[in-house]
C-alpha atoms as a PDB file:
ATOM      1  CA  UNK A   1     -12.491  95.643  13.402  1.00  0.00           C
ATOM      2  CA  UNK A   2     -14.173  92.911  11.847  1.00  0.00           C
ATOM      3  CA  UNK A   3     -17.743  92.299  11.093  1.00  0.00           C
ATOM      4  CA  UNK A   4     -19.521  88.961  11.944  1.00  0.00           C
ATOM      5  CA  UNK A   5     -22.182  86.963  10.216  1.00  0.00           C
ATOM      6  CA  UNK A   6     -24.869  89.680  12.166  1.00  0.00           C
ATOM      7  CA  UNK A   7     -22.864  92.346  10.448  1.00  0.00           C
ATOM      8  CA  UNK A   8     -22.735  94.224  13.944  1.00  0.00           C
ATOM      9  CA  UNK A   9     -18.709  95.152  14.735  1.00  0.00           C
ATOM     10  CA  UNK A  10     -16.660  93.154  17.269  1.00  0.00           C
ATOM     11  CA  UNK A  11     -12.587  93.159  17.737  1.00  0.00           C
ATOM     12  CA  UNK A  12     -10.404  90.030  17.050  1.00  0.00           C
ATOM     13  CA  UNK A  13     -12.053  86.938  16.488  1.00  0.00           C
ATOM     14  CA  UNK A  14     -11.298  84.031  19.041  1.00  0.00           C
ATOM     15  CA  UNK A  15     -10.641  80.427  17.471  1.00  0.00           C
ATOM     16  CA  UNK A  16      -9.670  79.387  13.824  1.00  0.00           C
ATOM     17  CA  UNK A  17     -11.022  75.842  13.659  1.00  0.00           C
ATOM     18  CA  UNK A  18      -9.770  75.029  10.158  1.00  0.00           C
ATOM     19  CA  UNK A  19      -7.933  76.765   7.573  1.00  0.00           C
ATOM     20  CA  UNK A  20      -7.751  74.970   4.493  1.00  0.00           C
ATOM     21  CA  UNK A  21      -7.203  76.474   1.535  1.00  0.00           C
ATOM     22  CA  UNK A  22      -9.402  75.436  -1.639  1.00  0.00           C
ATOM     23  CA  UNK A  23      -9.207  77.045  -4.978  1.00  0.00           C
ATOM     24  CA  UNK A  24      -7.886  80.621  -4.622  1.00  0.00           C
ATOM     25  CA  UNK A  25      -9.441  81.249  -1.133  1.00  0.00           C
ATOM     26  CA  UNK A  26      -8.589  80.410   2.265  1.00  0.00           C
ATOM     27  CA  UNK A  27     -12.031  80.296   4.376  1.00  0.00           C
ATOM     28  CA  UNK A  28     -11.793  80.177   8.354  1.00  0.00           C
ATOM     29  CA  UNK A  29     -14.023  79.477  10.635  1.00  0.00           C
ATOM     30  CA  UNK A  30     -14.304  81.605  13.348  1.00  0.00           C
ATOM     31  CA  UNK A  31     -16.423  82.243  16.799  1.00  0.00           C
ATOM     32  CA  UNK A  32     -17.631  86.205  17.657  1.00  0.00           C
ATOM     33  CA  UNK A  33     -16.620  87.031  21.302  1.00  0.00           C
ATOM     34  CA  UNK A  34     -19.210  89.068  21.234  1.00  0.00           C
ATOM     35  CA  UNK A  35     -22.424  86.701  20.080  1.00  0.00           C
ATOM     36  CA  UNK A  36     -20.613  83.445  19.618  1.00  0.00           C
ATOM     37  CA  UNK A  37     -21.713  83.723  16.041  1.00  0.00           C
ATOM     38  CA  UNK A  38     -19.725  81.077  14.120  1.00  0.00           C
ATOM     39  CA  UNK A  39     -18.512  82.916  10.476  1.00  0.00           C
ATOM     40  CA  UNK A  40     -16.816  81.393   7.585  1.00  0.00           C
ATOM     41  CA  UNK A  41     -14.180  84.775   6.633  1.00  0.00           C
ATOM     42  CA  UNK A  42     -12.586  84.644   3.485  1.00  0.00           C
ATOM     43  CA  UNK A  43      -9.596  86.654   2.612  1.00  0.00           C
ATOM     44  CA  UNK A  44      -8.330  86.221  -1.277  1.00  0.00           C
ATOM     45  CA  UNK A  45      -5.296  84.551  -1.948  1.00  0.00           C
ATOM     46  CA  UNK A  46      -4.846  85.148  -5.943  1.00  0.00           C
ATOM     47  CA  UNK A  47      -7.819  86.176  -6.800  1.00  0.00           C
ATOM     48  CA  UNK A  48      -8.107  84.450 -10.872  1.00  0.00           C
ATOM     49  CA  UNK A  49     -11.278  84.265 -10.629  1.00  0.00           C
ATOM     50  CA  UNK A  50     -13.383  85.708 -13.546  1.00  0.00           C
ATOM     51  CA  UNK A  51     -17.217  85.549 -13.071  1.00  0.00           C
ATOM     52  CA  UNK A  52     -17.467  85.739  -9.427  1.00  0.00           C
ATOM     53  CA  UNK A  53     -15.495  87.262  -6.877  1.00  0.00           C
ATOM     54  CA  UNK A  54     -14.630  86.566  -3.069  1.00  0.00           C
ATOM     55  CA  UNK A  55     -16.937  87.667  -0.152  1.00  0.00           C
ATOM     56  CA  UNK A  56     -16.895  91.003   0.289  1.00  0.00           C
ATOM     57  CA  UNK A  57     -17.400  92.465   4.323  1.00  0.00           C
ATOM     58  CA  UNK A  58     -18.984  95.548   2.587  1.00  0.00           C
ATOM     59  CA  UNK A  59     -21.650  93.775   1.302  1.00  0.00           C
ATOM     60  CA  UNK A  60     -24.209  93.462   4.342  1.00  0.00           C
ATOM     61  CA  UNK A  61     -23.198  97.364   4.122  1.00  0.00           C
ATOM     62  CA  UNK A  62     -24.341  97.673   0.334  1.00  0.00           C
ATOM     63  CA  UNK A  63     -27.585  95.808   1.473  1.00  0.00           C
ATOM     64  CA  UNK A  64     -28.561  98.161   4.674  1.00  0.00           C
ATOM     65  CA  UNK A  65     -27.751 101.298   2.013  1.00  0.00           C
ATOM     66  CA  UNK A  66     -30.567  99.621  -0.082  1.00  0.00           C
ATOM     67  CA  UNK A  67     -33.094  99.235   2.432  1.00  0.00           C
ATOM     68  CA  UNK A  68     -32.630 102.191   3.695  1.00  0.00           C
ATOM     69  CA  UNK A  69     -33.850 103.683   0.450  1.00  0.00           C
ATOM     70  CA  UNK A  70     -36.728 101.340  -0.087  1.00  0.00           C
ATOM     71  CA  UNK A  71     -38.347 101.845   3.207  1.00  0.00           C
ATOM     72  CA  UNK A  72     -39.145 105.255   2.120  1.00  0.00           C
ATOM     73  CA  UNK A  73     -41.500 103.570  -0.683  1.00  0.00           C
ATOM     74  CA  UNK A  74     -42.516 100.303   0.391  1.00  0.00           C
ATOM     75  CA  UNK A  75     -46.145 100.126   2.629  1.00  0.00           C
ATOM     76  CA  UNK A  76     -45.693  99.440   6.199  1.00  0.00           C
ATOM     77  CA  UNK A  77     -45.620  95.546   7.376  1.00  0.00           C
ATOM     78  CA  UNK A  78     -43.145  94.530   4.406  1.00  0.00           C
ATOM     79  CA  UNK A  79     -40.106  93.154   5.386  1.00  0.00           C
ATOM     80  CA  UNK A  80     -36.726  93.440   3.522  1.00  0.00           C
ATOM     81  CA  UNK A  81     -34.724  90.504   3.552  1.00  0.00           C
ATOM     82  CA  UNK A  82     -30.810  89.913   1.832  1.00  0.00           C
ATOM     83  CA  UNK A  83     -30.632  87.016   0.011  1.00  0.00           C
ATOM     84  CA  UNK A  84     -28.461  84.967  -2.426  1.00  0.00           C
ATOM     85  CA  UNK A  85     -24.929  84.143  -1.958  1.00  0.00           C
ATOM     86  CA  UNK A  86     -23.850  87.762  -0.756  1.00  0.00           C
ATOM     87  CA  UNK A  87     -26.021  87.478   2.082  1.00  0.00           C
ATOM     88  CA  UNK A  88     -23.665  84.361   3.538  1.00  0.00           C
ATOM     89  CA  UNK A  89     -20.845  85.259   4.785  1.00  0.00           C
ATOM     90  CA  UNK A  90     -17.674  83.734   3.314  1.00  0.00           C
ATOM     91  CA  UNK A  91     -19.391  82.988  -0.245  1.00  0.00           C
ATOM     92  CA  UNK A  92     -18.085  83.944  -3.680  1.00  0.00           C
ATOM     93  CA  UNK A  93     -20.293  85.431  -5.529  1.00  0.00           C
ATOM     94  CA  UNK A  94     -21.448  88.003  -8.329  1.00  0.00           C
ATOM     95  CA  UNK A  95     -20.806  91.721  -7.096  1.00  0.00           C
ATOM     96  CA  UNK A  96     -25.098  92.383  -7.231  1.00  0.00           C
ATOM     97  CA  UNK A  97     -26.704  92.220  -3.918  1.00  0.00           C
ATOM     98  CA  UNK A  98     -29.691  90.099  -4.044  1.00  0.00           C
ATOM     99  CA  UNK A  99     -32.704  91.887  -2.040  1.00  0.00           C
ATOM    100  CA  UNK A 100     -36.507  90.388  -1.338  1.00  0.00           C
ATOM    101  CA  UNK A 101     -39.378  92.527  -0.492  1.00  0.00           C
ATOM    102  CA  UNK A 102     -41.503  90.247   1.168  1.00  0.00           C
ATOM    103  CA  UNK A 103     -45.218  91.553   1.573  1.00  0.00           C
ATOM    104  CA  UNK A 104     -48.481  90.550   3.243  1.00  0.00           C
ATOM    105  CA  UNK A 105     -50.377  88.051   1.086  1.00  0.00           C
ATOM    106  CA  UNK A 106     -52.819  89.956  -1.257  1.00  0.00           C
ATOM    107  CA  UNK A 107     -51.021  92.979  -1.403  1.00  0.00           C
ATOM    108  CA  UNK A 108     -48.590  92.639  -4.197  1.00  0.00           C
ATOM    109  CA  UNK A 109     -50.253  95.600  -6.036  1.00  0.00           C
ATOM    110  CA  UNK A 110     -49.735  98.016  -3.670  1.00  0.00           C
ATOM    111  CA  UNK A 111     -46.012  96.870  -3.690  1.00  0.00           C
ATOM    112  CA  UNK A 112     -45.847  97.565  -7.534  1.00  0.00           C
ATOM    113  CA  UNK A 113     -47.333 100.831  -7.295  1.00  0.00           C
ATOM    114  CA  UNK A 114     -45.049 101.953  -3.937  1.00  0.00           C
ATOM    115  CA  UNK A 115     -41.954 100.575  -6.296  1.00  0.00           C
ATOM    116  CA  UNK A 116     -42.765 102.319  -9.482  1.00  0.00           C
ATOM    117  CA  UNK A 117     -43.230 105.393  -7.151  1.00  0.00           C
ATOM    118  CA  UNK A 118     -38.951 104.593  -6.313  1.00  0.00           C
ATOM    119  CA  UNK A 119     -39.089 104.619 -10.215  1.00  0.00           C
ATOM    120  CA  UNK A 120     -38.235 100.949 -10.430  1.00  0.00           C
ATOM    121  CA  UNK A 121     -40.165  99.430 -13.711  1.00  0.00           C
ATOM    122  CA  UNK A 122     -41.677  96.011 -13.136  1.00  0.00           C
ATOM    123  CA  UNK A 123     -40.097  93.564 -14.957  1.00  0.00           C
ATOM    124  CA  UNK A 124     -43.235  90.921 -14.425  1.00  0.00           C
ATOM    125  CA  UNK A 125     -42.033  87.622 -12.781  1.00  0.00           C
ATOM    126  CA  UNK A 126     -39.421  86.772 -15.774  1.00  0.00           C
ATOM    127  CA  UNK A 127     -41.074  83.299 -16.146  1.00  0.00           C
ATOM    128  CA  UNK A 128     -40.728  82.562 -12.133  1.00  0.00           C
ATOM    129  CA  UNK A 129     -44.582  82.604 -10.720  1.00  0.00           C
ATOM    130  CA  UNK A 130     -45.216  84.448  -7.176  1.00  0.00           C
ATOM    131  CA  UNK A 131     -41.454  86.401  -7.928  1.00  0.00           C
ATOM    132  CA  UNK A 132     -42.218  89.756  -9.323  1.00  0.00           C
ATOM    133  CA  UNK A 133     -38.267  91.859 -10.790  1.00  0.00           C
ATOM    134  CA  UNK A 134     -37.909  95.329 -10.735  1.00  0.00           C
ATOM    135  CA  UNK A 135     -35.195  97.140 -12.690  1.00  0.00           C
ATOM    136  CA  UNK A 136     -34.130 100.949 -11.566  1.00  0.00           C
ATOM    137  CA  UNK A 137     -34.721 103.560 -14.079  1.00  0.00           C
ATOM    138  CA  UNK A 138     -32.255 105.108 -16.011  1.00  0.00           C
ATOM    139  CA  UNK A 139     -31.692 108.581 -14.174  1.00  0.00           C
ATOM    140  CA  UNK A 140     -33.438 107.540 -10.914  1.00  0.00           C
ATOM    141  CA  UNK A 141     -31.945 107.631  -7.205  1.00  0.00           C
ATOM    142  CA  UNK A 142     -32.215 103.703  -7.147  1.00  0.00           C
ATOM    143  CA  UNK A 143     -29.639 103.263 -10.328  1.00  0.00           C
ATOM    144  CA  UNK A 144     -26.975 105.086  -8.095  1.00  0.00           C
ATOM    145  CA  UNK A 145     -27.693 102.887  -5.131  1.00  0.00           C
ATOM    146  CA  UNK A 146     -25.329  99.357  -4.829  1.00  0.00           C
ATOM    147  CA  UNK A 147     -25.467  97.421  -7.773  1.00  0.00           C
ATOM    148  CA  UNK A 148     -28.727  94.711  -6.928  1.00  0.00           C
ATOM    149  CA  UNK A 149     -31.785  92.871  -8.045  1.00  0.00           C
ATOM    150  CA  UNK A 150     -35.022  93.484  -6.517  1.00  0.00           C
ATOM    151  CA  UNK A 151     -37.602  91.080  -6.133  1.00  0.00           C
ATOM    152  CA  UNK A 152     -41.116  91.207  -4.591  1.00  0.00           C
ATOM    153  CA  UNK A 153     -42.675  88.334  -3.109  1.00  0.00           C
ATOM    154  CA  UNK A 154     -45.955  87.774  -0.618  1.00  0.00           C
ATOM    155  CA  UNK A 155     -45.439  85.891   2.546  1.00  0.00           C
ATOM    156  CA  UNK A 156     -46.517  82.183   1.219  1.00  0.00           C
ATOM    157  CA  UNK A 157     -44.327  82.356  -1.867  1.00  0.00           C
ATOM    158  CA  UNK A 158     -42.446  79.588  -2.580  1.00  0.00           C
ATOM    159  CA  UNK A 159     -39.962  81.487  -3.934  1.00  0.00           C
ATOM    160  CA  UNK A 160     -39.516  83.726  -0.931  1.00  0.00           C
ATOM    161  CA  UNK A 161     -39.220  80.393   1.188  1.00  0.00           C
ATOM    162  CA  UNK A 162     -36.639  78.956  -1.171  1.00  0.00           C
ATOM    163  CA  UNK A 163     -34.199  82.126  -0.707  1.00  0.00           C
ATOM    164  CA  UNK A 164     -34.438  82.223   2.771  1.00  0.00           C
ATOM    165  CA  UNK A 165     -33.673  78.876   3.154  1.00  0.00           C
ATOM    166  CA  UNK A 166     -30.886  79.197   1.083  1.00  0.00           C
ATOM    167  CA  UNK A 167     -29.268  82.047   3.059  1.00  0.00           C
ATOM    168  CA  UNK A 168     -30.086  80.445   6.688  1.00  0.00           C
ATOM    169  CA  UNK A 169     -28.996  76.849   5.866  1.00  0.00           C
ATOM    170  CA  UNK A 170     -25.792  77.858   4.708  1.00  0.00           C
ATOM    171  CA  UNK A 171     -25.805  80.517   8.066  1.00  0.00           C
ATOM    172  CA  UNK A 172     -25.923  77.593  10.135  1.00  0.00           C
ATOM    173  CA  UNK A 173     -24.277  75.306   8.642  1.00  0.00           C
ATOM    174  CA  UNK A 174     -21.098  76.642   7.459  1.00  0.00           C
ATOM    175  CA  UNK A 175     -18.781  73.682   6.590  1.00  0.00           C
ATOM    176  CA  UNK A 176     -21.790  73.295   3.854  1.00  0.00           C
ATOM    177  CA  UNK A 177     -21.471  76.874   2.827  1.00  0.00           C
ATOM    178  CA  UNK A 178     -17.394  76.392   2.843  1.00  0.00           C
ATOM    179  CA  UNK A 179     -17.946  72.969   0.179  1.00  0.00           C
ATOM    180  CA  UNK A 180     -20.522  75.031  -1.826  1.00  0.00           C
ATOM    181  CA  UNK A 181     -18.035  78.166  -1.913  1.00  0.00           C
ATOM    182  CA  UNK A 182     -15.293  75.855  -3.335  1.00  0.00           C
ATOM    183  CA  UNK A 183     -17.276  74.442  -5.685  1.00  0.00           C
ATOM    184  CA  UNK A 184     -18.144  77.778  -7.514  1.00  0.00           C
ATOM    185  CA  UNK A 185     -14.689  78.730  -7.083  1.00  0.00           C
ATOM    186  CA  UNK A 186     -13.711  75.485  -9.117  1.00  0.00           C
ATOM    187  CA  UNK A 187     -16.584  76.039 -11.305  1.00  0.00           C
ATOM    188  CA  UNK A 188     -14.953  79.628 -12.319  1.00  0.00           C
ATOM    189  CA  UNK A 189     -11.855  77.980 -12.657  1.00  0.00           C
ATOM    190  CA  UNK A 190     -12.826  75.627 -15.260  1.00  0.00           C
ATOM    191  CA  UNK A 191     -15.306  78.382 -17.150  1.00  0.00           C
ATOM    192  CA  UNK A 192     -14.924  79.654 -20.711  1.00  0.00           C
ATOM    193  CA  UNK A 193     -18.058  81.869 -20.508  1.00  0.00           C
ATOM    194  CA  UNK A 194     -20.995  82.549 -18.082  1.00  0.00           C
ATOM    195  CA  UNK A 195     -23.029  80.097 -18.889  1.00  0.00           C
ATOM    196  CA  UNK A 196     -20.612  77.503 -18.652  1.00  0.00           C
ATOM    197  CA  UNK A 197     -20.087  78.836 -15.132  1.00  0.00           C
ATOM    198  CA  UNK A 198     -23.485  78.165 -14.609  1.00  0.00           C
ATOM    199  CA  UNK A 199     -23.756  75.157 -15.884  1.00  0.00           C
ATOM    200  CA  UNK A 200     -20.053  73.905 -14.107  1.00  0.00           C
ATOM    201  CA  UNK A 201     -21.969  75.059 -10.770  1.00  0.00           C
ATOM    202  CA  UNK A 202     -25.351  73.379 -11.541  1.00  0.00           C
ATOM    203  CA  UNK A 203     -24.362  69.893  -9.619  1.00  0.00           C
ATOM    204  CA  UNK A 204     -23.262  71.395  -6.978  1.00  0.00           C
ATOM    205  CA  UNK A 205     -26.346  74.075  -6.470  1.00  0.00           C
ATOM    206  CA  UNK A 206     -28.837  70.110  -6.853  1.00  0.00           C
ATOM    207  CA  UNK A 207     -26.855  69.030  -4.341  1.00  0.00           C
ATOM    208  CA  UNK A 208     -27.092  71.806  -1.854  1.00  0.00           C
ATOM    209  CA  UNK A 209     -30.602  72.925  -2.671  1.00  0.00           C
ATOM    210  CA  UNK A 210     -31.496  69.411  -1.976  1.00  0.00           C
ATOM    211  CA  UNK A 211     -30.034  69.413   1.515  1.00  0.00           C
ATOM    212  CA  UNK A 212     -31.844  73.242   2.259  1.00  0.00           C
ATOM    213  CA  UNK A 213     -35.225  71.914   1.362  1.00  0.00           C
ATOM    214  CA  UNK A 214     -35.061  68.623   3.771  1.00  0.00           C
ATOM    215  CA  UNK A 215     -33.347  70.672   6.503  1.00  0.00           C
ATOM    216  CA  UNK A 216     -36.139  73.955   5.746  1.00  0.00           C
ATOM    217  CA  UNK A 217     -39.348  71.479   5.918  1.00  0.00           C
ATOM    218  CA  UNK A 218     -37.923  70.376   9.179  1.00  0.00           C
ATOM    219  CA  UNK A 219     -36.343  73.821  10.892  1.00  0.00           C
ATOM    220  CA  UNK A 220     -36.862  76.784   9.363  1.00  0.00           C
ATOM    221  CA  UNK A 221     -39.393  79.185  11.177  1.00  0.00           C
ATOM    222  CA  UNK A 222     -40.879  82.058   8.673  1.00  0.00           C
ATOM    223  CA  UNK A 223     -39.889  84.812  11.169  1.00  0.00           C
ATOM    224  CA  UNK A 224     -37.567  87.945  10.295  1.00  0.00           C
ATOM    225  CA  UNK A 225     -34.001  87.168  10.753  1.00  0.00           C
ATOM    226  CA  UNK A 226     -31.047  88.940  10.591  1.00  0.00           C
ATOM    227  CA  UNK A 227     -30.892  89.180   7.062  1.00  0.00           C
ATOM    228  CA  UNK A 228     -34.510  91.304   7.325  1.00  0.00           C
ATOM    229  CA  UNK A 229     -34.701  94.968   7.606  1.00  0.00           C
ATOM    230  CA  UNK A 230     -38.385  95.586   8.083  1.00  0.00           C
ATOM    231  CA  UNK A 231     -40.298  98.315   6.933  1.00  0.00           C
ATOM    232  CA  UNK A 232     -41.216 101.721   8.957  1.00  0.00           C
END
């Protein structure tokens, strides 16, 4: 069984429509017969990389473990959304899932407070304004959860609408997300350190993030998707 980019099971996928093989992976592109869903699934090759690692089909798992857990805290009519590259199927990335609560403008506070209840300490926005970090506690149920970040943003954040941008661009357009994912592949390659990763990505990321914001002032709608797991 294999999970598409809606992370709901299906059996063998239809069509491969490419198969090339860039940098250590070997993406395909392939069509659910069950939604039609078009996925980018990338099986390692020789996996050399060291600061990233290849998409990981347990990682939409990871993320529902996590909201599951936070939607005992967080006040009704925030939503729960996976972002960053684990949240797109077929991308390399760092083995943290990246999770946004998104709340109701005006109602950060009560955020912090329901948080701190999940004994998460508040990290403040870490020099990003309307992007408030949380950190688990040592001890606490949420430091034995998946490895993740945990941000909290209102509904008009730009932040917020940056990430989920990011995640449904690349969604939808995935010989974009198959160029990005072998350019931090390449990037790794040619790394010494972390930051050099970072900064051997950096061109790439303008590039892309140019592309999101031009397509996202055009398309994007700010309604749940399915990278949302709203709160109860």
């Amino acid at each position: 069984m294999v999970m598409c980019c809606r992370t709901h099971k299906v059996g063998p996928f239809r069509t491969c429509l490419f198969g090339r093989k860039p940098c250590g992976i070997s993406p395909r592109l392939h069509r659910c017969i069950s939604c039609g869903l078009q996925t980018i699934n990338s099986q390692p090759q020789e996996n050399a990389m060291k600061y990233i690692v290849p998409y990981n089909n347990e990682w939409p798992i990871r993320f529902n473990a996590i909201a599951q857990f936070l939607r005992g805290y967080i006040p009704d009519g925030c939503l729960i959304h996976h972002v960053g590259s684990t949240a797109v199927p077929g991308m390399p990335a760092k083995d943290i899932i990246d999770v946004d609560v998104e709340c109701p403008d005006g109602s950060m506070a009560s955020v912090i407070e329901a948080l701190e209840r999940a004994r998460y300490d508040h990290e403040g926005d870490l020099g990003i304004p309307t992007r408030e970090a949380f950190k688990p506690r040592i001890g606490s149920t949420a430091l034995s959860l998946p490895c993740h970040h945990l941000y909290a943003c209102e509904t008009r954040s730009p932040e917020l609408f940056k990430h989920i941008a990011f995640r449904d661009y690349l969604i939808c357009h995935p010989t974009r997300a198959e160029w990005l994912a072998s350019q931090k592949v390449r990037a790794d390659e040619l790394a010494n350190s972390r930051a050099e990763y970072i900064e051997n990505k950096s061109s790439a990321y303008e590039t892309i993030e140019g592309e999101i914001l031009s397509w996202a002032d055009r398309a994007l709608q700010r309604t749940p998707t399915s990278g949302a797991e709203p709160s109860r």
